[in-house]
N, C-alpha and C. Protein backbone atom coordinates (compact mmCIF):
# COMPACT_ATOMS: atom_id res chain seq x y z
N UNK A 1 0.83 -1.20 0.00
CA UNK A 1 0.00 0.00 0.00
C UNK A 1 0.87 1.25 0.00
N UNK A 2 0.41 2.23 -0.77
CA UNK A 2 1.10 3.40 -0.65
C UNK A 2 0.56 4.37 0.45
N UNK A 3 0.89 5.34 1.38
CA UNK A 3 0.97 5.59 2.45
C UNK A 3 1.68 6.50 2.84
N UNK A 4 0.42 8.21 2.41
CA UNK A 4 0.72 9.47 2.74
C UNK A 4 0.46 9.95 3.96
N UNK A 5 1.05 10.78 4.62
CA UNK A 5 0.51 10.92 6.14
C UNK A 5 -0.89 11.46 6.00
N UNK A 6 -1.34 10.95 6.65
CA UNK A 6 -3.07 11.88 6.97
C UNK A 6 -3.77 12.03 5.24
N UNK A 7 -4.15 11.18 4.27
CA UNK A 7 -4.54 11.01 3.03
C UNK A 7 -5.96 11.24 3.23
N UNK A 8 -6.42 12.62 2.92
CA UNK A 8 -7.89 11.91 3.15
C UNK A 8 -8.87 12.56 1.08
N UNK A 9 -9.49 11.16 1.61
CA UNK A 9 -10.65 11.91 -0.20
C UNK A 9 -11.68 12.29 0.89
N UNK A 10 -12.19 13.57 -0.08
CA UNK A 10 -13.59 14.37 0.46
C UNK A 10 -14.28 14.14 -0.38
N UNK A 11 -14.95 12.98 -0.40
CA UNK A 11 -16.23 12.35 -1.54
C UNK A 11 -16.85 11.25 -1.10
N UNK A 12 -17.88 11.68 -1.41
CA UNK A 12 -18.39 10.06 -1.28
C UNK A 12 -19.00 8.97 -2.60
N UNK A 13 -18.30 9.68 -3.26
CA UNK A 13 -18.35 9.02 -4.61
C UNK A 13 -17.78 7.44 -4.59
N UNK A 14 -18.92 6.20 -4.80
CA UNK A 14 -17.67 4.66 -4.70
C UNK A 14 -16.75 4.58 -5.66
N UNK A 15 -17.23 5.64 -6.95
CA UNK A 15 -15.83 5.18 -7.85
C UNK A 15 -14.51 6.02 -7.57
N UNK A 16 -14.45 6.94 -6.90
CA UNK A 16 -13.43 7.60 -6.42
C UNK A 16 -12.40 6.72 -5.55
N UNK A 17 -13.61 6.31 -4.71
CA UNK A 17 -13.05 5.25 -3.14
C UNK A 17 -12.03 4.17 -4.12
N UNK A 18 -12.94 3.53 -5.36
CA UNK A 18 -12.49 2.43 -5.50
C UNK A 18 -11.24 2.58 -6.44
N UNK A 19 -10.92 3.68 -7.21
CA UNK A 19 -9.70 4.50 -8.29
C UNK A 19 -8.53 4.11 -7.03
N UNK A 20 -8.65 4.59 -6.10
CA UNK A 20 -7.69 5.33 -4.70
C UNK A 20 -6.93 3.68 -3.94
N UNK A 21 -8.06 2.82 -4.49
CA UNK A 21 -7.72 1.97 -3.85
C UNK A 21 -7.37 0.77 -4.68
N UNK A 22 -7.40 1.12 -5.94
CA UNK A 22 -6.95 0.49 -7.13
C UNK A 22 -5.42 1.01 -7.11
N UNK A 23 -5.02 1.79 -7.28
CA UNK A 23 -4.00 2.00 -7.19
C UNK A 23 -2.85 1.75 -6.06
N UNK A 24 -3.29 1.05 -4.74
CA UNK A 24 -2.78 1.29 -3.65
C UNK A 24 -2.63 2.09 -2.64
N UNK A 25 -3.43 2.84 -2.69
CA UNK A 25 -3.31 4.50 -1.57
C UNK A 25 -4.21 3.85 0.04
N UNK A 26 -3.72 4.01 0.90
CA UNK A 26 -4.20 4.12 1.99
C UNK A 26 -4.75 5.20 2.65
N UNK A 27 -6.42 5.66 2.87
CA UNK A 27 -6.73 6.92 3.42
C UNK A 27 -7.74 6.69 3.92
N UNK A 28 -8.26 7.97 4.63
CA UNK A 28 -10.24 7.98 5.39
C UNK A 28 -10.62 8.95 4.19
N UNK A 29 -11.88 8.43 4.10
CA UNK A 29 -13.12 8.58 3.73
C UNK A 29 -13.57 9.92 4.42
N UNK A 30 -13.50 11.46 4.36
CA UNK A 30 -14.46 11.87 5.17
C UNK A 30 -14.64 13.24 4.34
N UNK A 31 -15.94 13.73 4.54
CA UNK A 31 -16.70 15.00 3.90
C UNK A 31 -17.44 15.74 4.55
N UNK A 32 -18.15 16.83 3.94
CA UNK A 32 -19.12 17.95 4.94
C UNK A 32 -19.42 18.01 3.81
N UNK A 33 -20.80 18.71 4.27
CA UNK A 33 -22.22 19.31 3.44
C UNK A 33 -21.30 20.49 2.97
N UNK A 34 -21.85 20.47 0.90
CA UNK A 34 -21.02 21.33 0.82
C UNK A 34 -21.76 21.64 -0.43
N UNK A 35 -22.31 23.17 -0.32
CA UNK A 35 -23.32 23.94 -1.44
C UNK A 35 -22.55 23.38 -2.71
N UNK A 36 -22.77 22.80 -4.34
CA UNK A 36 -22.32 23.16 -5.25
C UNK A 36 -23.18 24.43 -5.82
N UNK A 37 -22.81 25.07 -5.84
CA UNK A 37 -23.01 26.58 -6.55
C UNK A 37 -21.79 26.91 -7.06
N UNK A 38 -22.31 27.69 -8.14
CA UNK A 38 -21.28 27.89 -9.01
C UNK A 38 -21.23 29.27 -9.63
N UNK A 39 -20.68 30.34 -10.24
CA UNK A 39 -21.23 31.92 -10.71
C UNK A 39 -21.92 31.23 -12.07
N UNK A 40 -23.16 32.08 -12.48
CA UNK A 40 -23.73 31.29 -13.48
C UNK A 40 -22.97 31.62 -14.96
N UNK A 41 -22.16 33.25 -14.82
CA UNK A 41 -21.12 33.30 -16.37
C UNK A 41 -19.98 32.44 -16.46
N UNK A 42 -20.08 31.65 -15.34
CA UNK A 42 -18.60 30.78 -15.32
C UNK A 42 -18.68 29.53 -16.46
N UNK A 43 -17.58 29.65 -17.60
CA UNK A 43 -17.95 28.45 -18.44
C UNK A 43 -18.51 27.11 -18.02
N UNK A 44 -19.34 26.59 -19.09
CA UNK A 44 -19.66 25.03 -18.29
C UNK A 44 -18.75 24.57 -18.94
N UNK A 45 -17.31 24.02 -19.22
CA UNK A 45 -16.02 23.85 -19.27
C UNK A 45 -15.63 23.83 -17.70
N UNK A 46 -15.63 25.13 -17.29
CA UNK A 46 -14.64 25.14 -15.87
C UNK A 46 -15.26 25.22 -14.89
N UNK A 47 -16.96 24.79 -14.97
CA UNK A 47 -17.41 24.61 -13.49
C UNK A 47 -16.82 23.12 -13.04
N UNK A 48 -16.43 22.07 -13.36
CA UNK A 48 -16.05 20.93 -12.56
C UNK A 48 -14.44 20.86 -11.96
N UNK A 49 -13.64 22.28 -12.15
CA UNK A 49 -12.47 22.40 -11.85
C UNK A 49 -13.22 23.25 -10.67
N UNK A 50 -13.50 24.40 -11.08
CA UNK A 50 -13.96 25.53 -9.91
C UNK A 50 -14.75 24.52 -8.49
N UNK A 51 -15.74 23.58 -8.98
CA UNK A 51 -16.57 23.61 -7.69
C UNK A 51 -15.09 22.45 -6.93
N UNK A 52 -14.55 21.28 -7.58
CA UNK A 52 -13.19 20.67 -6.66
C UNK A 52 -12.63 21.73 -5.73
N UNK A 53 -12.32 22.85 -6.47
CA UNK A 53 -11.80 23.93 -6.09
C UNK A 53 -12.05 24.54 -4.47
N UNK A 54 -13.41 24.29 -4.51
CA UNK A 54 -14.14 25.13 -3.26
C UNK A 54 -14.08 24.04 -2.54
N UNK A 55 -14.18 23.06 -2.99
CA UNK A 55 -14.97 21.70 -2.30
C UNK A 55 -13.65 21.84 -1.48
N UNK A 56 -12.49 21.57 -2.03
CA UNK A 56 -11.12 22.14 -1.19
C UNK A 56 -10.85 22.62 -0.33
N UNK A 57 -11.27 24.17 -0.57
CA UNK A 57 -11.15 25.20 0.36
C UNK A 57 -12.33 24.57 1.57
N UNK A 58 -13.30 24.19 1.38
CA UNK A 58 -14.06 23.47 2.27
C UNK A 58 -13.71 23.09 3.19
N UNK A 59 -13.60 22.07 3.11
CA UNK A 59 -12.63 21.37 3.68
C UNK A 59 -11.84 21.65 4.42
N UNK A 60 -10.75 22.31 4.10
CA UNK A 60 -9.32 21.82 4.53
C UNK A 60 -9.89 23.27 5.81
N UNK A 61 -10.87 23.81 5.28
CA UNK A 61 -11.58 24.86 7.13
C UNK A 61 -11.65 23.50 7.97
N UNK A 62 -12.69 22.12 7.47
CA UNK A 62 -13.22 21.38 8.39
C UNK A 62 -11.87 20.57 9.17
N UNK A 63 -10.70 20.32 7.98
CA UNK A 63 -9.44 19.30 8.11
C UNK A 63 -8.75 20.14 8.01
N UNK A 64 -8.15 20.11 9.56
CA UNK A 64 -6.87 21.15 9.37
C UNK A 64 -5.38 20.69 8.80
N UNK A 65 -5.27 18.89 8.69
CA UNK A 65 -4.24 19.15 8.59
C UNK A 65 -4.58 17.75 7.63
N UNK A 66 -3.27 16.93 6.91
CA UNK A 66 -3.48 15.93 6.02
C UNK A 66 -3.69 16.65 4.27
N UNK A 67 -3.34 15.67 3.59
CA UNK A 67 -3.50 15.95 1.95
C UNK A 67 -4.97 16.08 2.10
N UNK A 68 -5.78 16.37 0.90
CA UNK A 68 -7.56 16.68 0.71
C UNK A 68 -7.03 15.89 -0.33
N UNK A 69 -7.81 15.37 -1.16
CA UNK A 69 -8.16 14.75 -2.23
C UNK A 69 -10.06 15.40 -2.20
N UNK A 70 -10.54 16.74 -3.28
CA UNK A 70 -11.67 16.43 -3.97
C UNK A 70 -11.27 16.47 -5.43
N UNK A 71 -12.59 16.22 -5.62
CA UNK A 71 -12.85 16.45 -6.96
C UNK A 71 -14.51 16.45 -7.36
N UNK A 72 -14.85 17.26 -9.03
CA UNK A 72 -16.09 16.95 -8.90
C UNK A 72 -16.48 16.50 -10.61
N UNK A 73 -17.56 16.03 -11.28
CA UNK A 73 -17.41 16.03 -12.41
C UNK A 73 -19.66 16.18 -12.55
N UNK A 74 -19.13 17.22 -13.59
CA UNK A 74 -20.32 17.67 -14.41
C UNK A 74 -20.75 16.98 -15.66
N UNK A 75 -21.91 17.14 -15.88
CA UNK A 75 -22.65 16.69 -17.17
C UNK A 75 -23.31 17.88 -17.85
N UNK A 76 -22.59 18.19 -19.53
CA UNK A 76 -22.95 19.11 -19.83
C UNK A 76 -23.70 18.90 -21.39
N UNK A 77 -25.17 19.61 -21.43
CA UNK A 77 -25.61 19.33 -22.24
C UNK A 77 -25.84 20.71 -22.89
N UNK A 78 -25.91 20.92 -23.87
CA UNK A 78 -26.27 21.95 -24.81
C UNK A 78 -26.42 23.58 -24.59
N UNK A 79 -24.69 23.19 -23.91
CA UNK A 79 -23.44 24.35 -22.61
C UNK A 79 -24.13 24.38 -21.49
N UNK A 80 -25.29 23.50 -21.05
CA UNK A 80 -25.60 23.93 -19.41
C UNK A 80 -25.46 22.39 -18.76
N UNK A 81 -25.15 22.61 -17.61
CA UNK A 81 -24.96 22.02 -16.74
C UNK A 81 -25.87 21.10 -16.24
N UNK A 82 -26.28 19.95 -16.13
CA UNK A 82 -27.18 18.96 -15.30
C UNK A 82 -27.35 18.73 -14.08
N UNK A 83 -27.72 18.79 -13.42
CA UNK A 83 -27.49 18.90 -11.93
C UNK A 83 -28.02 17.37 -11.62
N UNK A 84 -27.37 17.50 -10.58
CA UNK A 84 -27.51 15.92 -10.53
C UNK A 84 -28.96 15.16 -9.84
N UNK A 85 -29.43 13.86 -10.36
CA UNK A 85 -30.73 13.77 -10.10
C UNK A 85 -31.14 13.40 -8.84
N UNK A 86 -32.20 13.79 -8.44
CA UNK A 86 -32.61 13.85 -6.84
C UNK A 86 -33.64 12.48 -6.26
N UNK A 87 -33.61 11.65 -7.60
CA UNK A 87 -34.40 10.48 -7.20
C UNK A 87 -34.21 9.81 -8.52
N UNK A 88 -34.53 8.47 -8.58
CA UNK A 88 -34.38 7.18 -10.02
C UNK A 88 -35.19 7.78 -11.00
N UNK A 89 -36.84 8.33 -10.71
CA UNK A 89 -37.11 8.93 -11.64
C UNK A 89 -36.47 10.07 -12.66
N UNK A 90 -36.43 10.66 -12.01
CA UNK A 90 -35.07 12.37 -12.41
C UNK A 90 -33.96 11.69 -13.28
N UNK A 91 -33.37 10.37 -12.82
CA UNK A 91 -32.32 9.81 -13.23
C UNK A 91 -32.49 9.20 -14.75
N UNK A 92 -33.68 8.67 -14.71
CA UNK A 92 -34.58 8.19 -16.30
C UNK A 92 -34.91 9.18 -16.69
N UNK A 93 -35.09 10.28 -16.62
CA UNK A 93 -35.47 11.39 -17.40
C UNK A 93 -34.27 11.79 -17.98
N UNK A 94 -33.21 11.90 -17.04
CA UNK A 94 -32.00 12.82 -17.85
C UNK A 94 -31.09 12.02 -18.94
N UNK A 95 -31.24 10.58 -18.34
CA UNK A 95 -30.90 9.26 -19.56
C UNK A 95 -31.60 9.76 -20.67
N UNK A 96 -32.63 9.79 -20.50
CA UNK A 96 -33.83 9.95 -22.02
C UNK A 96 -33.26 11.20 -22.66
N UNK A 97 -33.11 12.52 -21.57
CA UNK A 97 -33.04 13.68 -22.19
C UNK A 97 -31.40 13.12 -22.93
N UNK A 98 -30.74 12.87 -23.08
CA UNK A 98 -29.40 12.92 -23.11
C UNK A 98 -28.87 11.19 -24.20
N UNK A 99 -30.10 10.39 -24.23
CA UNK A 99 -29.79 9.61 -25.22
C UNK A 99 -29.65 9.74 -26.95
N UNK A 100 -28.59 9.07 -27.12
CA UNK A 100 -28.68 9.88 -28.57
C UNK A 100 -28.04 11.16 -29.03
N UNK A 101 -27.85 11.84 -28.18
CA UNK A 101 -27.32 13.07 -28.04
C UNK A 101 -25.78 13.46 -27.90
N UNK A 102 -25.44 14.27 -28.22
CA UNK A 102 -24.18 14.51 -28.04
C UNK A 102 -24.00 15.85 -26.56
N UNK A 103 -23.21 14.91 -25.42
CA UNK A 103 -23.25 15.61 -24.50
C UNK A 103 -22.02 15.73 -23.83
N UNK A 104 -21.10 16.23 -22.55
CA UNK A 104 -19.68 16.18 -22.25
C UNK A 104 -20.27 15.76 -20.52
N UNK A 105 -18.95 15.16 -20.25
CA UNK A 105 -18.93 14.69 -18.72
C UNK A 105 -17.16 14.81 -18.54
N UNK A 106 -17.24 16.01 -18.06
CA UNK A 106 -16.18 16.50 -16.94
C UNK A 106 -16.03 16.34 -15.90
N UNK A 107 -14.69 16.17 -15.36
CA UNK A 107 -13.99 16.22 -14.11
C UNK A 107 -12.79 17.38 -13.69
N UNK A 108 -13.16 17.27 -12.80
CA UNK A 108 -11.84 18.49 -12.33
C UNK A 108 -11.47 17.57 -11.10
C-alpha cells in the first residue's frame, strides 16, 4: 500500500473510493455538506475544476491538517450544466433527455 501521512478523499463518490484503492493509496473517507453553486457566467467547461476547487477550500476549514483529495465532475448538455438527479425517476429522465445526443462529462 502506498501511504501518505493523513490522506484523506472528500467524496463520497464509490468510484473515487475504488480508483484510490486500485492504485494502492491508503486513506479515510471523510466529507461535509457542501453547497455546489457555481457563478452562473462561469464556463460550463470550468465549473467541474472551480466547484473541486471550493470543495477544497471546504474542507481543509473542516481538516486542518493531512493531503484533501476532492474532486467533482459535471454533465454538460447543450453548454448547461445537469445537476444531478434527486431520485431514479429524475435519473430516467436525464438518460432519455441525453440519449442519442451529443453531451460532455467532466472532471476536475
Amino acid at each position: 500500500m502506498k501511504h501518505f501521512n493523513n490522506l484523506i478523499l472528500a467524496s463520497k463518490s464509490p468510484r473515487r473510493k475504488q480508483l484510490l484503492e486500485q492504485v494502492g493509496f491508503t486513506f479515510d473517507v471523510k466529507t461535509i455538506e457542501f453547497d455546489e453553486v457555481f457563478p452562473e457566467d462561469l464556463e460550463s467547461s470550468k465549473v467541474a475544476k472551480y466547484l473541486a476547487i471550493e470543495k477544497n477550500k471546504a474542507h481543509r476549514e473542516a481538516f486542518k491538517s493531512g493531503t484533501i483529495i476532492t474532486a467533482d465532475t459535471v454533465v454538460i448538455f447543450t453548454d448547461k450544466i445537469l445537476g444531478k438527479p434527486t431520485d431514479e425517476d429524475e435519473a430516467h429522465k436525464v438518460l432519455r433527455l441525453l440519449s442519442g445526443k451529443i453531451h460532455q462529462v467532466m472532471s476536475g
